[in-house]
Protein backbone atom coordinates (compact mmCIF):
# COMPACT_ATOMS: atom_id res chain seq x y z
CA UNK A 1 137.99 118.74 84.80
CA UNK A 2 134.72 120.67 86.07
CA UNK A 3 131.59 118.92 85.95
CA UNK A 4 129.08 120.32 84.05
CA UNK A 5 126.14 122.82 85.21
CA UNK A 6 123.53 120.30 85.40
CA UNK A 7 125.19 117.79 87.45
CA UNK A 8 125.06 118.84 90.50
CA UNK A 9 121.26 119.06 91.05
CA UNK A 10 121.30 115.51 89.67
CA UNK A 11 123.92 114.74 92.22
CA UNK A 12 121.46 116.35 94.82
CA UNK A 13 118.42 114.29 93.65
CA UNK A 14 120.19 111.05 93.50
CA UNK A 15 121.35 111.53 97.28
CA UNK A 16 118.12 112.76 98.65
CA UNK A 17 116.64 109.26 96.92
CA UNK A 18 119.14 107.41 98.70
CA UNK A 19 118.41 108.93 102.00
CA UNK A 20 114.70 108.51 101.61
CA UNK A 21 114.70 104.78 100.54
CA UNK A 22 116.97 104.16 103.58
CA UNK A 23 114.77 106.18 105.94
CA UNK A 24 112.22 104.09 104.10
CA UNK A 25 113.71 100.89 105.44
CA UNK A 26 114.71 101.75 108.36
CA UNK A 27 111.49 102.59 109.50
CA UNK A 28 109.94 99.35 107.91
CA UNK A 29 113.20 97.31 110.28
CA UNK A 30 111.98 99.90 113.35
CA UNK A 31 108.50 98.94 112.86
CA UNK A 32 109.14 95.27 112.38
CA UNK A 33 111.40 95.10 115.67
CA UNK A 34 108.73 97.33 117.99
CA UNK A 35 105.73 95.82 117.18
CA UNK A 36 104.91 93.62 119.87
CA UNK A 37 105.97 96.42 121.83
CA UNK A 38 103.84 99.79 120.91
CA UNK A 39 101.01 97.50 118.94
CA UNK A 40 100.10 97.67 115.09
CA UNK A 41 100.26 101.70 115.24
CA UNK A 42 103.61 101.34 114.27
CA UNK A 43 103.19 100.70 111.26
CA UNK A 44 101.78 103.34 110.44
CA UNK A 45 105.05 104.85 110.62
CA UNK A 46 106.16 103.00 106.80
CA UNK A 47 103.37 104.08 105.47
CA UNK A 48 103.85 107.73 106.44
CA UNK A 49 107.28 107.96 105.63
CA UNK A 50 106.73 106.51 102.14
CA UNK A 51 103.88 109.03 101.64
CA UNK A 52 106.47 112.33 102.29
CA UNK A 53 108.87 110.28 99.73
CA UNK A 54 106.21 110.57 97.54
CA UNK A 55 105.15 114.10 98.49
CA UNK A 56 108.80 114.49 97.48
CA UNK A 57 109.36 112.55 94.16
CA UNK A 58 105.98 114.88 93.20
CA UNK A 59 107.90 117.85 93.82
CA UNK A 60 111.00 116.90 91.88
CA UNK A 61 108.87 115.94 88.30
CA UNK A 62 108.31 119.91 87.53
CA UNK A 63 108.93 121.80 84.40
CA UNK A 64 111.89 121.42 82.68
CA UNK A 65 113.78 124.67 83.53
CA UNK A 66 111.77 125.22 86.96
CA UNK A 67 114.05 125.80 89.88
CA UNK A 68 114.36 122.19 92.03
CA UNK A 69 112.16 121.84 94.91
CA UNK A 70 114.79 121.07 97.40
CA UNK A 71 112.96 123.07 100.40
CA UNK A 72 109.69 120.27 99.90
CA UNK A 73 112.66 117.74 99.36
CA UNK A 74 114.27 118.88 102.64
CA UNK A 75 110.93 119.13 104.49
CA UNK A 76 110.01 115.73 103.74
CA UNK A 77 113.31 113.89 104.67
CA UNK A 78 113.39 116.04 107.74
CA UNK A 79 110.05 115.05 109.06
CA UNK A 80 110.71 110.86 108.18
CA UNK A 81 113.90 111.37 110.28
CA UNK A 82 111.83 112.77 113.10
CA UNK A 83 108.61 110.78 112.97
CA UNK A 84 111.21 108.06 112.58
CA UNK A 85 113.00 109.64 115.90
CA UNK A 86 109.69 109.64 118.10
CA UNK A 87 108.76 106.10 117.19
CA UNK A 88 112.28 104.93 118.81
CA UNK A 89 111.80 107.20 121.97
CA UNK A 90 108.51 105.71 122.10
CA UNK A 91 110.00 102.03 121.64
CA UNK A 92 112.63 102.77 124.52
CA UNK A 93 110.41 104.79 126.98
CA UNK A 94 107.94 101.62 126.82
């Protein structure tokens, strides 16, 4: 049976939430587990990541019929995974 047209960028959306909640957390566990180690700086690095899910969440809430955002969707997730990336090399260079 074929799904219909619109649920695939519903599928999309759903999974990008899911992957930014659990970058979300993972970086809150990262920071929780490094802080005696690189100082209160980390965690900063929560606070950022939530701020690109929100940069992202912003870009999804645009006109009905507008194409989706997924590039600013993309973008975000992609820089939480690194920033999220550089905080561990940080932790394990230390």
């Amino acid at each position: 049976m074929p799904q219909p047209l619109g649920a695939a960028p519903a599928r999309t959306t759903l999974a990008a939430q899911r992957t930014g909640l659990t970058l979300l957390v993972g970086s809150a566990l990262l920071a929780r587990l490094t802080l005696g180690e690189l100082g209160p700086a980390v965690l900063a690095v929560p606070a950022l990541v939530l701020a690109l899910l929100l940069v992202a969440a912003v870009a999804d809430r645009r006109l009905p019929g507008a194409p989706p955002a997924i590039g600013v969707r993309t973008a975000a997730l992609t820089a939480g995974v690194a920033l999220l990336g550089i905080t561990e090399l940080m932790a394990v260079v230390r």
